[in-house]
N, C-alpha and C. Protein backbone atom coordinates (compact mmCIF):
# COMPACT_ATOMS: atom_id res chain seq x y z
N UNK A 1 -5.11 11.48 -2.47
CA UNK A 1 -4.66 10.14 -2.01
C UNK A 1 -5.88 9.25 -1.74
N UNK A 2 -6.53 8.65 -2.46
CA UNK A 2 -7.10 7.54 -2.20
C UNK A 2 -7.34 6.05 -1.82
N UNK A 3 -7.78 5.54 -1.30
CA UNK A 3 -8.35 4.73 -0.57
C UNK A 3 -7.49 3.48 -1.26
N UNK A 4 -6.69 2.97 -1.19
CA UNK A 4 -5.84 1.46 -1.65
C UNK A 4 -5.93 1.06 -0.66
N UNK A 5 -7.05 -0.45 -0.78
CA UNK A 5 -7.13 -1.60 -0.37
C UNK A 5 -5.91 -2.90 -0.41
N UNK A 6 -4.94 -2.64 -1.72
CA UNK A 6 -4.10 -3.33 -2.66
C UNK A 6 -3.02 -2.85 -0.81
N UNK A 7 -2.68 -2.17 -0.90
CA UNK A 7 -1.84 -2.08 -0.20
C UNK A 7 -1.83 -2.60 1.17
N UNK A 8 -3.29 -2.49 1.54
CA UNK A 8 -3.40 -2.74 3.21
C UNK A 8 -3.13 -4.70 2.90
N UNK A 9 -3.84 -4.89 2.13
CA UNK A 9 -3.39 -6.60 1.72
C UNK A 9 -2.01 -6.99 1.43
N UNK A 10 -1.66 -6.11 0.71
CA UNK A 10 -0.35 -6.53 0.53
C UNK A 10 0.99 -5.21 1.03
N UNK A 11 1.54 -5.89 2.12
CA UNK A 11 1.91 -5.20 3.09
C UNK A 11 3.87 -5.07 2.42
N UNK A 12 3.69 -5.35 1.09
CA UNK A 12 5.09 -5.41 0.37
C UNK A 12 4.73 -4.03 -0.24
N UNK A 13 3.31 -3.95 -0.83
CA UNK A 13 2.99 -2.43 -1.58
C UNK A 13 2.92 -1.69 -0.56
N UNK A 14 2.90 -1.91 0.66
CA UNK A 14 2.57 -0.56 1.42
C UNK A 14 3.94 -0.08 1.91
N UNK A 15 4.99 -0.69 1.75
CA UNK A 15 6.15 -0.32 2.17
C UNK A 15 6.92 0.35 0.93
N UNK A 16 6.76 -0.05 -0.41
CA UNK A 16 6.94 0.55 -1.32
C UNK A 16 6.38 1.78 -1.62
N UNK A 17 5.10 2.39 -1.54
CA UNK A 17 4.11 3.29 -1.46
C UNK A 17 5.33 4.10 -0.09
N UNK A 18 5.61 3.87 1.06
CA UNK A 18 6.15 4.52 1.65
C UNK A 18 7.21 5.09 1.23
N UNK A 19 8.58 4.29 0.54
CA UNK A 19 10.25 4.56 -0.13
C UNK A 19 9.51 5.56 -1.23
């Protein structure tokens, strides 16, 4: 699992990354 920046910015990918 590496380090995504993409996600911490965009807090729509990090909830998707979660489902």
């Amino acid at each position: 699992m590496p380090p995504i920046p993409d996600s911490v910015m965009s807090p729509v990918a990090n909830e998707n990354h979660l489902v």
